[in-house]
Protein backbone atom coordinates (compact mmCIF):
# COMPACT_ATOMS: atom_id res chain seq x y z
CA UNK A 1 0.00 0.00 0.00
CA UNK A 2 1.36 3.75 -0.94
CA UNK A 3 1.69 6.38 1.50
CA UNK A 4 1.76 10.06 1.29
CA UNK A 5 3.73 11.04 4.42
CA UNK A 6 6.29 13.73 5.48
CA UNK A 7 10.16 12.99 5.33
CA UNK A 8 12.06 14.44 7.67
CA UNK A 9 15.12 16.48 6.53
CA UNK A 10 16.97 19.95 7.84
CA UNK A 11 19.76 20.48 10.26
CA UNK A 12 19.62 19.65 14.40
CA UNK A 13 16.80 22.19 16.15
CA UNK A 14 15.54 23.63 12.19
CA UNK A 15 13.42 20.98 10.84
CA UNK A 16 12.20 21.05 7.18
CA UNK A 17 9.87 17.88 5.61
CA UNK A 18 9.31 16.56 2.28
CA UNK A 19 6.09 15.69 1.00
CA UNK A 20 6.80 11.81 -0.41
CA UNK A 21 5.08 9.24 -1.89
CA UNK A 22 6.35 5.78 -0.22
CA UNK A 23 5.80 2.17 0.15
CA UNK A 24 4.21 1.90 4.11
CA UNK A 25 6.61 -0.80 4.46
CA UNK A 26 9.41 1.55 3.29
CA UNK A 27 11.56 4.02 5.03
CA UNK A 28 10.28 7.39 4.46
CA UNK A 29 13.47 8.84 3.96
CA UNK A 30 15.33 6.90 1.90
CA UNK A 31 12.71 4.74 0.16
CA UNK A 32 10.12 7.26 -1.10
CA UNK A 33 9.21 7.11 -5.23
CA UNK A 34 8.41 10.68 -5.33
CA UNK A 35 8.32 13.86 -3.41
CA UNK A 36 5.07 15.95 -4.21
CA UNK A 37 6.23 18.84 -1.82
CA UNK A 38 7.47 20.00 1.11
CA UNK A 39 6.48 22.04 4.57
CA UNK A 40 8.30 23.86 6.53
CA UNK A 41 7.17 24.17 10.38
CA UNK A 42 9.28 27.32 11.25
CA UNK A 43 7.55 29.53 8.86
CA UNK A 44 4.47 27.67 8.21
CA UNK A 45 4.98 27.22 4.43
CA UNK A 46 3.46 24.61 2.42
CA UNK A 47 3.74 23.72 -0.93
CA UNK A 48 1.85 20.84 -1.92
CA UNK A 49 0.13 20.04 -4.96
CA UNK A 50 -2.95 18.14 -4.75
CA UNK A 51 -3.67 17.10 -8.41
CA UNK A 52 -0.17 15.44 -8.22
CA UNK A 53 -1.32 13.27 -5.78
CA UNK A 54 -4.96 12.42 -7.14
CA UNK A 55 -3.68 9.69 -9.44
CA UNK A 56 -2.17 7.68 -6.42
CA UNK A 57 -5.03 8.59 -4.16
CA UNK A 58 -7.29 7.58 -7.20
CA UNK A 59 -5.09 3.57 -6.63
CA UNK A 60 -5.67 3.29 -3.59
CA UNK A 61 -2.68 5.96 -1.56
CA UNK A 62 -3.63 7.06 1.27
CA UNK A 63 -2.27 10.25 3.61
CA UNK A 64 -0.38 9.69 6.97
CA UNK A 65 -2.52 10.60 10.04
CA UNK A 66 0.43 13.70 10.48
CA UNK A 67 -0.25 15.06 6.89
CA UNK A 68 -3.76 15.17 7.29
CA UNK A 69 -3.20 17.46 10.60
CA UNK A 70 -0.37 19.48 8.38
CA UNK A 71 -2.94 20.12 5.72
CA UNK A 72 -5.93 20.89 8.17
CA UNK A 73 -3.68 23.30 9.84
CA UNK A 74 -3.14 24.86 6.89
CA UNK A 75 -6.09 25.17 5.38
CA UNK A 76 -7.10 27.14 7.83
């Protein structure tokens, strides 16, 4: 099953995540298949395109419990 989680990256104390598409079985940082954006917590930026991920949401992906908070938050 495919996964659309964040992907923690950034330096000790500034963190900064990637938006990936992964295997649930896979590590999110190493194994992902693509990265469909990014958000950064410190300045509350987003950038996340949704109609990339409607194809894999269309098979069957589904969004981490975290990036469904992320994207609440944000739509806000």
């Amino acid at each position: 099953m495919l996964k659309i989680r964040l992907s923690r990256s950034g330096r000790k104390h500034v963190p900064f995540f990637h938006i990936v598409l992964t295997e649930h079985k896979q590590s999110a940082k190493h194994g992902y298949i693509k990265v469909l954006g990014f958000y950064n917590p410190i300045t509350k930026e987003l950038k996340f395109d949704e109609k990339d991920a409607a194809p894999y949401l269309a098979n069957g992906a589904q969004y981490s419990e975290t990036l469904v908070k992320v994207l609440e938050r944000a739509k806000k």
